[in-house]
C-alpha atoms as a PDB file:
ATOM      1  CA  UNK A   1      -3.919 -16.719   0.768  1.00  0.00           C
ATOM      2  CA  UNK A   2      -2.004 -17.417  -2.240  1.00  0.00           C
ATOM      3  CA  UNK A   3      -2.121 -15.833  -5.726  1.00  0.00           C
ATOM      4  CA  UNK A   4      -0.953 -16.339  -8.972  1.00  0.00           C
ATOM      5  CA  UNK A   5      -0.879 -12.950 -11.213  1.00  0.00           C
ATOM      6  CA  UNK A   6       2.461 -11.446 -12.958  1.00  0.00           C
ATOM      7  CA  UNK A   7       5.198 -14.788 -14.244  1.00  0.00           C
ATOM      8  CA  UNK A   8       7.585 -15.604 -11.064  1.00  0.00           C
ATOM      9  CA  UNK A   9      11.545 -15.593 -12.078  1.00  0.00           C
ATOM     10  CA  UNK A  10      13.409 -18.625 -11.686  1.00  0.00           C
ATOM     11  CA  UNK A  11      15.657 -18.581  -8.696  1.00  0.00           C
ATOM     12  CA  UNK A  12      17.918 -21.185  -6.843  1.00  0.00           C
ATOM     13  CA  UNK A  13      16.177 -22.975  -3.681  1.00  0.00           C
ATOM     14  CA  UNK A  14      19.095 -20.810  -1.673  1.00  0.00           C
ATOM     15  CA  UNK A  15      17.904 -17.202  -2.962  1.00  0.00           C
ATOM     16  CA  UNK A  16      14.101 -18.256  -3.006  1.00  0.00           C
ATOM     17  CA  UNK A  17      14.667 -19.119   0.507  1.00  0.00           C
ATOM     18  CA  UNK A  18      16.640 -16.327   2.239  1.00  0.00           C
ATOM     19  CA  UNK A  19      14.178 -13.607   0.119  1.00  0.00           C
ATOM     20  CA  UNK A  20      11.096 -15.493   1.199  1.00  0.00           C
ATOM     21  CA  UNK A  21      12.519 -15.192   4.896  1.00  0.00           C
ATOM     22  CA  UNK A  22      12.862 -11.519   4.154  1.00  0.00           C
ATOM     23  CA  UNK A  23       9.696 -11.014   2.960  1.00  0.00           C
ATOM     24  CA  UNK A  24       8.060 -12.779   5.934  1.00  0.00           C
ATOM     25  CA  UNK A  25      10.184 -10.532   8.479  1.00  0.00           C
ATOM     26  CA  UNK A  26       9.589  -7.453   6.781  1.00  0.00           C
ATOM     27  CA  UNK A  27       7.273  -4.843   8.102  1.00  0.00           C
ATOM     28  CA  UNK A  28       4.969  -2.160   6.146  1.00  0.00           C
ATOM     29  CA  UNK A  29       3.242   0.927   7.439  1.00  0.00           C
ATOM     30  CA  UNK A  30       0.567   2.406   5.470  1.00  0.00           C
ATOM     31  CA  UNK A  31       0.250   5.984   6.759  1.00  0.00           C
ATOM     32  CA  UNK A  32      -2.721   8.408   5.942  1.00  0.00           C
ATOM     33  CA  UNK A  33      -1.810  11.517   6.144  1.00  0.00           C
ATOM     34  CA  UNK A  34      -4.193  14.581   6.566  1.00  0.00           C
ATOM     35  CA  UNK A  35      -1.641  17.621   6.753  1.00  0.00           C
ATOM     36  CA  UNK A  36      -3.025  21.201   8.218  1.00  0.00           C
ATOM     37  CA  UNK A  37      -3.279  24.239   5.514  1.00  0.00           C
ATOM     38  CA  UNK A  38       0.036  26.086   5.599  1.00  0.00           C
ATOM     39  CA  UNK A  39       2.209  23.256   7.524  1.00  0.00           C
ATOM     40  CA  UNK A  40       3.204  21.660   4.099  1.00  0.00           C
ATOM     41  CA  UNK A  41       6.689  22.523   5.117  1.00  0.00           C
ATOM     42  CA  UNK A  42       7.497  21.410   8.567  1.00  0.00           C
ATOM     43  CA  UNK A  43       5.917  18.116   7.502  1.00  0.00           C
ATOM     44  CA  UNK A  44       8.428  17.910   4.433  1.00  0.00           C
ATOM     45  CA  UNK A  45      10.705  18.875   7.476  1.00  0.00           C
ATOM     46  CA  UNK A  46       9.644  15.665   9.219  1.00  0.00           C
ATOM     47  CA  UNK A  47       9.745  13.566   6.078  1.00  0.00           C
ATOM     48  CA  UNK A  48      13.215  14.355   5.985  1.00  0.00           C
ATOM     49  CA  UNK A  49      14.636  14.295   9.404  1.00  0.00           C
ATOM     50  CA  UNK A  50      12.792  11.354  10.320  1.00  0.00           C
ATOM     51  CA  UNK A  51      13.626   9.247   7.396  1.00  0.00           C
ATOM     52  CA  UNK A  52      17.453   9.856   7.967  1.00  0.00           C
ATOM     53  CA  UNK A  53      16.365   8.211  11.132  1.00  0.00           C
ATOM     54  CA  UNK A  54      14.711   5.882   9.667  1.00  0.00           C
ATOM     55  CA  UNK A  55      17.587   4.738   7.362  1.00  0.00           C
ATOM     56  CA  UNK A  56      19.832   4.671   9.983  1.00  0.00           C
ATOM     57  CA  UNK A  57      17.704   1.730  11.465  1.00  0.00           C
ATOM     58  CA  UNK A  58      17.882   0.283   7.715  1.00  0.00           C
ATOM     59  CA  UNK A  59      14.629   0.989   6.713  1.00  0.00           C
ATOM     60  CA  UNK A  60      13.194   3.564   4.479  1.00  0.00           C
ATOM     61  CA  UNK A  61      10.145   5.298   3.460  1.00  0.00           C
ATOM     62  CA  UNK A  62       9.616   3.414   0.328  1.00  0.00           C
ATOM     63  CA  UNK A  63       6.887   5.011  -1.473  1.00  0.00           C
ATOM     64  CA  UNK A  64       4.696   8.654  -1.293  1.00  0.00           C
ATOM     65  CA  UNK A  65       1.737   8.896  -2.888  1.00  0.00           C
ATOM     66  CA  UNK A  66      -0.522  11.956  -3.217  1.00  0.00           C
ATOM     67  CA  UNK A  67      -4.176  10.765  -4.038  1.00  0.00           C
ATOM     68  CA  UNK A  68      -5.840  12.853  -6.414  1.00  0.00           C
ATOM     69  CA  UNK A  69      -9.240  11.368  -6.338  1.00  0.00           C
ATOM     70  CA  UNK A  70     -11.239   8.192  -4.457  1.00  0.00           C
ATOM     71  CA  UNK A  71     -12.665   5.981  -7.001  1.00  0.00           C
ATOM     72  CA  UNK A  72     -14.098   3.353  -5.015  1.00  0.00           C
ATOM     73  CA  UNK A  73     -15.837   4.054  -1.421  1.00  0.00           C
ATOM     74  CA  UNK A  74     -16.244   7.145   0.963  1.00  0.00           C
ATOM     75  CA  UNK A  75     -13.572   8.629   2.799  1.00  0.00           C
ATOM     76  CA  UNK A  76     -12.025  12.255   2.678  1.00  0.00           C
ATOM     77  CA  UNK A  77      -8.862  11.741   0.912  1.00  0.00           C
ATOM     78  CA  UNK A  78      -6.116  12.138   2.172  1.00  0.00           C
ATOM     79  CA  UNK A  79      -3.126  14.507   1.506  1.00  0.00           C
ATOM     80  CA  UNK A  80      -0.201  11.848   1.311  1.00  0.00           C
ATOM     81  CA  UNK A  81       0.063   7.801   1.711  1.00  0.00           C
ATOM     82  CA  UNK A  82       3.061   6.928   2.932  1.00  0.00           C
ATOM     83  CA  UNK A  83       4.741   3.324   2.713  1.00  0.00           C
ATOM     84  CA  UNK A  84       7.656   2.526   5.000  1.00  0.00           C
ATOM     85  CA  UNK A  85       9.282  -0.799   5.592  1.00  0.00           C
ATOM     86  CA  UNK A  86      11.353  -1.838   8.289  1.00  0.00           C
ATOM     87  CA  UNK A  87      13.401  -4.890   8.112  1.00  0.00           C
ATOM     88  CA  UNK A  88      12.007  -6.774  11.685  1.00  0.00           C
ATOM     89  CA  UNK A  89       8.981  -5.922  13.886  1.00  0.00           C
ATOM     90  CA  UNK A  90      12.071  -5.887  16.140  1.00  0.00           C
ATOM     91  CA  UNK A  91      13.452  -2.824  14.296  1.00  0.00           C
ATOM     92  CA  UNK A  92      10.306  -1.028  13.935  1.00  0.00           C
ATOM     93  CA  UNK A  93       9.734  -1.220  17.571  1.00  0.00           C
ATOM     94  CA  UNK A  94      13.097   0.328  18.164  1.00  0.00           C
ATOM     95  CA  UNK A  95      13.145   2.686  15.497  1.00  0.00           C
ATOM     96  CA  UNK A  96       9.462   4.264  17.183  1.00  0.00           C
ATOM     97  CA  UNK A  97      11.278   4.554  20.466  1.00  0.00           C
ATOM     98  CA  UNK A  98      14.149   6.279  19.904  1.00  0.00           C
ATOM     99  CA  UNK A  99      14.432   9.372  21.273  1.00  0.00           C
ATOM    100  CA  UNK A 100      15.735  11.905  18.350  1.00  0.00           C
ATOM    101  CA  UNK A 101      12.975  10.200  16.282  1.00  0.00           C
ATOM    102  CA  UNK A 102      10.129  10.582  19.024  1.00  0.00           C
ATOM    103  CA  UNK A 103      11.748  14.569  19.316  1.00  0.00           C
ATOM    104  CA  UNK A 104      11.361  15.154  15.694  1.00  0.00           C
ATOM    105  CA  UNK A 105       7.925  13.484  15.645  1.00  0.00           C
ATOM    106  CA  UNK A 106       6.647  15.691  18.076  1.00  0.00           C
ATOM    107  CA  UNK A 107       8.236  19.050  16.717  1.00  0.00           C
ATOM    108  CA  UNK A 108       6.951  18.505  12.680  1.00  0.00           C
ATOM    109  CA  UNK A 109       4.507  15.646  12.565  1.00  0.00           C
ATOM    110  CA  UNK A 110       2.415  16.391  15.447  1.00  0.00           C
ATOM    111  CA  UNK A 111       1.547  19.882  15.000  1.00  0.00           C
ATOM    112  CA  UNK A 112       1.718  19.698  11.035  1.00  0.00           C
ATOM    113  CA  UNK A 113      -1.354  16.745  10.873  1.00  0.00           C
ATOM    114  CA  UNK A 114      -4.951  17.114  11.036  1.00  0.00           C
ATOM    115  CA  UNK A 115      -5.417  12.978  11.025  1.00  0.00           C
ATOM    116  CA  UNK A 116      -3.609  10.139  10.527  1.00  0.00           C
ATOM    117  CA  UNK A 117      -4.291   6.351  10.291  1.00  0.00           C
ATOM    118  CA  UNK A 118      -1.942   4.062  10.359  1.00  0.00           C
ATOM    119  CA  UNK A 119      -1.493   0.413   9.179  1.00  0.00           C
ATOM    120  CA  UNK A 120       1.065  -1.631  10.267  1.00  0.00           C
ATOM    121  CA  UNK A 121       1.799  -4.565   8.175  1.00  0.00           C
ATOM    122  CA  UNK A 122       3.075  -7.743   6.849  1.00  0.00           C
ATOM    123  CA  UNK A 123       3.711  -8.924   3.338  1.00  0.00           C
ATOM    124  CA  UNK A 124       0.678 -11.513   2.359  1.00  0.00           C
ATOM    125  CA  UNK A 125       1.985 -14.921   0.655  1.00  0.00           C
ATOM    126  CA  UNK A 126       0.461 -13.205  -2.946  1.00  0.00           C
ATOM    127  CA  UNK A 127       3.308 -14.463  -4.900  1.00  0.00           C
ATOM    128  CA  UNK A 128       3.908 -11.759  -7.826  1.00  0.00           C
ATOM    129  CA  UNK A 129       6.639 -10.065  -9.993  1.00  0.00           C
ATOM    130  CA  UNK A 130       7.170  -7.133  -7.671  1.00  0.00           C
ATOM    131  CA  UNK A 131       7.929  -4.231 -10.095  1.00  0.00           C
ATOM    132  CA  UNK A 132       8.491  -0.509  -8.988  1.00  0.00           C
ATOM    133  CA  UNK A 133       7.695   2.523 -10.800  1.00  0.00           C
ATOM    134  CA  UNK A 134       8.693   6.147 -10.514  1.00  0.00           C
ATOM    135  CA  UNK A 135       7.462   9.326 -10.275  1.00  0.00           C
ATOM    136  CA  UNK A 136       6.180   9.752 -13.794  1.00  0.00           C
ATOM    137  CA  UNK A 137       3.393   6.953 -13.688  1.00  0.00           C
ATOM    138  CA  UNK A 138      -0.138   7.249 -11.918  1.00  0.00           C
ATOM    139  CA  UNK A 139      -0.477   4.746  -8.452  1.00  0.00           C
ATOM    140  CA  UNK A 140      -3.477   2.935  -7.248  1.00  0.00           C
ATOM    141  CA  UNK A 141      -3.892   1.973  -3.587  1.00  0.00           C
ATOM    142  CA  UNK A 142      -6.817  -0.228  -2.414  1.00  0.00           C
ATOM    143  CA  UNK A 143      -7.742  -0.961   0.976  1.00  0.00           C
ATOM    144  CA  UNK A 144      -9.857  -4.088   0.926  1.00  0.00           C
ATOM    145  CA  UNK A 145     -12.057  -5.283   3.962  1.00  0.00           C
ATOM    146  CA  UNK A 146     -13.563  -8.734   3.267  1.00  0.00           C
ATOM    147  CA  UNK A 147     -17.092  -9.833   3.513  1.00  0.00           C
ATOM    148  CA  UNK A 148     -17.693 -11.684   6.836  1.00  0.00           C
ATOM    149  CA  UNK A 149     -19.005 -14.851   4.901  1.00  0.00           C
ATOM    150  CA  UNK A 150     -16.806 -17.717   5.161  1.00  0.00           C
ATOM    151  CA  UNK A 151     -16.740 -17.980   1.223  1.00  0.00           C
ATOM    152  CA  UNK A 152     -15.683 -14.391   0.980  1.00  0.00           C
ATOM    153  CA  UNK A 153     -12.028 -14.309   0.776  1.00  0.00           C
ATOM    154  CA  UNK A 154     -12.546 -17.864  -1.936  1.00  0.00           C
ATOM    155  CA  UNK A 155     -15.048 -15.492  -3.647  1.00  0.00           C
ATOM    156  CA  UNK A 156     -11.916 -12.466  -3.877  1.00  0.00           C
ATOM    157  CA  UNK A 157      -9.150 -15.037  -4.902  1.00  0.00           C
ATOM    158  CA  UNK A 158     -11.120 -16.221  -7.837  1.00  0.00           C
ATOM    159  CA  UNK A 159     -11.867 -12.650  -9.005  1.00  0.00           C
ATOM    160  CA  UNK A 160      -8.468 -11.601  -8.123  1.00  0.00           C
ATOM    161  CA  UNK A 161      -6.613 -14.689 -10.578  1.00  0.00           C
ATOM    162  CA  UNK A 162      -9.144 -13.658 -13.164  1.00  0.00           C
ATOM    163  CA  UNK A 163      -8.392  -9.960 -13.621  1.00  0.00           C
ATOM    164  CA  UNK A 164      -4.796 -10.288 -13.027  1.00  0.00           C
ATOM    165  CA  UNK A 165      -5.183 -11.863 -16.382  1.00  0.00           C
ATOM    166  CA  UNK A 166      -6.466  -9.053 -17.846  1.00  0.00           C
ATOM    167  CA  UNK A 167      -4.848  -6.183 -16.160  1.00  0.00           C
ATOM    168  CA  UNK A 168      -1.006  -6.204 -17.423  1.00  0.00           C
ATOM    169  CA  UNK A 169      -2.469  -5.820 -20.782  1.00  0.00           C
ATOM    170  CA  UNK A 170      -3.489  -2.293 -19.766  1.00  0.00           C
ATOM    171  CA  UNK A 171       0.367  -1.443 -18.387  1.00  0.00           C
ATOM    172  CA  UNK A 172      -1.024  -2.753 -14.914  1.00  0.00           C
ATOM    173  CA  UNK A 173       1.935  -3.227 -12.851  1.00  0.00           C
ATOM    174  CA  UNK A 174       2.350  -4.539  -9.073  1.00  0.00           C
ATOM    175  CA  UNK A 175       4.664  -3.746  -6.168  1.00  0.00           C
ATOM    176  CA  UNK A 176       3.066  -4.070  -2.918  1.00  0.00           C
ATOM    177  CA  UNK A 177       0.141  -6.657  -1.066  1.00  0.00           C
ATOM    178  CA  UNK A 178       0.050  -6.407   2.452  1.00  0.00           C
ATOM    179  CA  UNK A 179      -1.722  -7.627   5.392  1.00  0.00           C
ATOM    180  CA  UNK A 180      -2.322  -5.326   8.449  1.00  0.00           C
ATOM    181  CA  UNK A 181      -1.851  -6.377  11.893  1.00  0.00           C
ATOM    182  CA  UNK A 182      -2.467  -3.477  14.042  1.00  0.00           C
ATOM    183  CA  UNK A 183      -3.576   0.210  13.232  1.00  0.00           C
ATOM    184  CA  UNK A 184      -4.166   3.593  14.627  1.00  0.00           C
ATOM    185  CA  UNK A 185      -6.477   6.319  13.709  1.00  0.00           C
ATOM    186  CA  UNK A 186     -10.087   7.063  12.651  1.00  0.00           C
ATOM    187  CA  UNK A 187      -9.930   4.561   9.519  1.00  0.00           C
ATOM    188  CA  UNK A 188     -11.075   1.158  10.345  1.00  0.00           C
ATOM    189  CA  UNK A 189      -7.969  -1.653   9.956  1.00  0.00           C
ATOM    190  CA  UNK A 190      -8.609  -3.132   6.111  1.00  0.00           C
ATOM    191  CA  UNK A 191      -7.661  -6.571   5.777  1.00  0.00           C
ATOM    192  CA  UNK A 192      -4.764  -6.392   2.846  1.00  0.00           C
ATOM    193  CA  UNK A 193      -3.982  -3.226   1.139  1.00  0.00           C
ATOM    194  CA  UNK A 194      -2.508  -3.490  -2.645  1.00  0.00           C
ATOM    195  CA  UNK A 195      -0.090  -0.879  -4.249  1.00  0.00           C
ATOM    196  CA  UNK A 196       0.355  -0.524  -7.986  1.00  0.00           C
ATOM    197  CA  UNK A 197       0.882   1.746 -10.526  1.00  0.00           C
ATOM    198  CA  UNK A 198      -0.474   2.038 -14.538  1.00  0.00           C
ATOM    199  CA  UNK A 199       1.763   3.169 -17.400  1.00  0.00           C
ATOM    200  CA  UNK A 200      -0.897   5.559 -18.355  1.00  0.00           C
ATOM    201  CA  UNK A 201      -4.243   7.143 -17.313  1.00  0.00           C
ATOM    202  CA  UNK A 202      -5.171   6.489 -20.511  1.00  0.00           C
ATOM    203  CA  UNK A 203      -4.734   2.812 -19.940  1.00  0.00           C
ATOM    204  CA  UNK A 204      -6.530   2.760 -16.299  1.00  0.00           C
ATOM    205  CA  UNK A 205      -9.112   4.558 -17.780  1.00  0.00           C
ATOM    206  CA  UNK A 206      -9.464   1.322 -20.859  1.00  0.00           C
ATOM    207  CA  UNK A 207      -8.874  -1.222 -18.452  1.00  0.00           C
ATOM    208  CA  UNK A 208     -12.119  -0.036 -16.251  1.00  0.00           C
ATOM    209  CA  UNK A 209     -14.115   0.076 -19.649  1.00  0.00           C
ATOM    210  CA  UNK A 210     -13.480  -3.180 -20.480  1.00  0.00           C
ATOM    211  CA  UNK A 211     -16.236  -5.292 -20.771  1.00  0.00           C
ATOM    212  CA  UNK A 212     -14.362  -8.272 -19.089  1.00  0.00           C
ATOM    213  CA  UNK A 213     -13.347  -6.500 -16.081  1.00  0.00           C
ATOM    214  CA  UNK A 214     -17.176  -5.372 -16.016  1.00  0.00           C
ATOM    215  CA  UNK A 215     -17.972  -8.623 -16.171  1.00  0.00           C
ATOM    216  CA  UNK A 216     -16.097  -9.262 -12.854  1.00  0.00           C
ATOM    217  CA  UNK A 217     -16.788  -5.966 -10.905  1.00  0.00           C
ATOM    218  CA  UNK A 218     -19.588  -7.916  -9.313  1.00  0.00           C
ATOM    219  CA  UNK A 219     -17.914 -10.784  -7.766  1.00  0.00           C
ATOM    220  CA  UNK A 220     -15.380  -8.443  -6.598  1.00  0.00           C
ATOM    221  CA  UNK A 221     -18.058  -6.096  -4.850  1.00  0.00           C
ATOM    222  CA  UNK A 222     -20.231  -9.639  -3.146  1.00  0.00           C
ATOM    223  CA  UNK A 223     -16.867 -10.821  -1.644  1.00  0.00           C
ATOM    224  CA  UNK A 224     -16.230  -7.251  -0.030  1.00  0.00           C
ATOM    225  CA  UNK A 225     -18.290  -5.251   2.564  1.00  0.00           C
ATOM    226  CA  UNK A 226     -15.720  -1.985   1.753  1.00  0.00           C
ATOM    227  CA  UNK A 227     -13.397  -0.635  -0.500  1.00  0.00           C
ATOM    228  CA  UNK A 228     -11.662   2.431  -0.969  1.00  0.00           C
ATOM    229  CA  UNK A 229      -9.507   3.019  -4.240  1.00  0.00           C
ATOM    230  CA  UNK A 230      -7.381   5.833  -4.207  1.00  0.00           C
ATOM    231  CA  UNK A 231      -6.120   6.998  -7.662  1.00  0.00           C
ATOM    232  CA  UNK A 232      -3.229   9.337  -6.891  1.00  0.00           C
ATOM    233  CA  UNK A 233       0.531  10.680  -8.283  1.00  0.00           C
ATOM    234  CA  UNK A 234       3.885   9.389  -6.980  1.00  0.00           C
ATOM    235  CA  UNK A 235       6.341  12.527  -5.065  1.00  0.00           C
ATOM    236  CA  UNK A 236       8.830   9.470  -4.084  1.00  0.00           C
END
C-alpha cells in the first residue's frame, strides 16, 4: 500500500534507487519479550552477547522499548519490544544459525523468558520521512490486523493520510512501518506494525483529545478487527 504522511527529501534517481533497494532487502523482527522475575540480568546478558553477534553479521538491534501501558486492545504487556534489522533474509537466516549465537541463545534467552512472539518483517512501500528519536521521548508501537472486508485496508489508507495530517502538529514523529511475513509465539501475526515516538506525553495526550482525530477514531476502528497500542519508554 502506499502512503503519503511526513514531506519526502529530494534525492538523485541514483540514491533514491540504491536506498529503495535497501529498504526492500531489509529485514525487521519485532520481538515480545516476557522476561521471568529475577532474570533481568542474564537477559541484559543476552542483549549484549548476542547483539555483538548480531553486528558482526551487520545488523543491529535497532530499537528497545519498554511498554508502560496498552492503550488500545487486550494483551498482557510485555516487558521489552525489541526491533532488529538485518540487511538480507539471507543474513538473518545465517545470523539464527550460527552456532555461538544459537549457544548464547540457549544459555540467557531461553531460561530468562516467560513468552515471546516474534515478527519477522519487511519494510511496507509507506513512503515517509523516517526520523529517529532517543531515549528521552515516549514510543508508540501498534500492531494492526485488518478487517477481512475487501474495502478494509482502502478504508485504513484514507484514515491513515487524514491523521498523518494532523499528527506532526502534536510532535508526532515516524521511524518504522513494517509488514510481517512469518511469526512465532502465542500473539497472532498482525498485518503491519508502526513505530513512532511523541516529543511529549503532554502532546500524545492533546493529540488523542482532539476533536479531529475523534472524528476519525471510527473509520480507523471499522477498517480493523484488532489493535493493540503499546505506549512505552525507549532503553536503546
Amino acid at each position: 500500500m502506499m502512503f503519503s504522511c511526513s514531506s519526502i527529501k529530494e534525492r538523485s534517481n541514483t540514491q533514491n534507487t540504491n536506498n529503495m533497494e535497501k529498504k526492500k532487502e531489509e529485514i525487521v523482527n519485532v520481538a515480545l519479550m516476557y522476561i521471568k522475575d529475577g532474570e533481568e540480568q542474564r537477559f541484559d546478558e543476552y542483549k549484549k552477547k548476542g547483539g555483538t553477534i548480531l553486528e558482526s553479521y551487520g545488523g543491529k538491534i535497532e530499537r528497545v522499548i519498554k511498554p508502560t501501558m496498552l492503550a488500545e486492545g487486550e494483551l498482557d504487556i510485555p516487558d521489552e519490544i525489541h526491533f532488529a534489522s538485518y540487511p538480507s533474509i539471507e543474513v538473518f537466516n545465517k545470523f539464527n544459525e550460527d552456532p555461538e549465537f544459537i549457544k548464547i541463545r540457549e544459555e540467557y534467552a531461553i531460561p530468562a523468558l516467560e513468552d515471546i512472539s516474534i515478527f519477522t518483517s519487511r519494510n511496507t512501500d509507506f513512503e515517509f520521512e523516517k526520523e529517529s528519536g532517543d531515549t528521552s521521548k515516549t514510543y508508540g508501537v501498534a500492531l494492526i490486523y485488518f478487517d477481512e472486508r475487501e474495502a478494509a485496508v482502502k478504508e485504513f489508507e484514507e484514515y491513515h493520510d487524514e491523521v498523518c495530517e494532523i499528527m506532526p502538529e502534536f510532535g508526532t514523529h515516524f521511524e518504522r512501518f513494517v509488514a510481517p511475513f512469518q511469526s512465532k509465539g502465542t500473539v497472532e501475526k498482525p498485518d503491519e506494525i508502526h513505530r513512532f515516538y511523541f516529543d511529549s506525553m503532554e502532546g500524545l495526550q492533546q493529540m488523542g483529545t482532539d476533536e479531529r482525530m475523534k472524528a476519525l477514531f471510527p473509520k480507523r476502528d471499522a477498517s480493523l478487527k484488532n489493535l493493540y497500542f503499546f505506549i512505552g519508554e525507549a532503553t536503546l
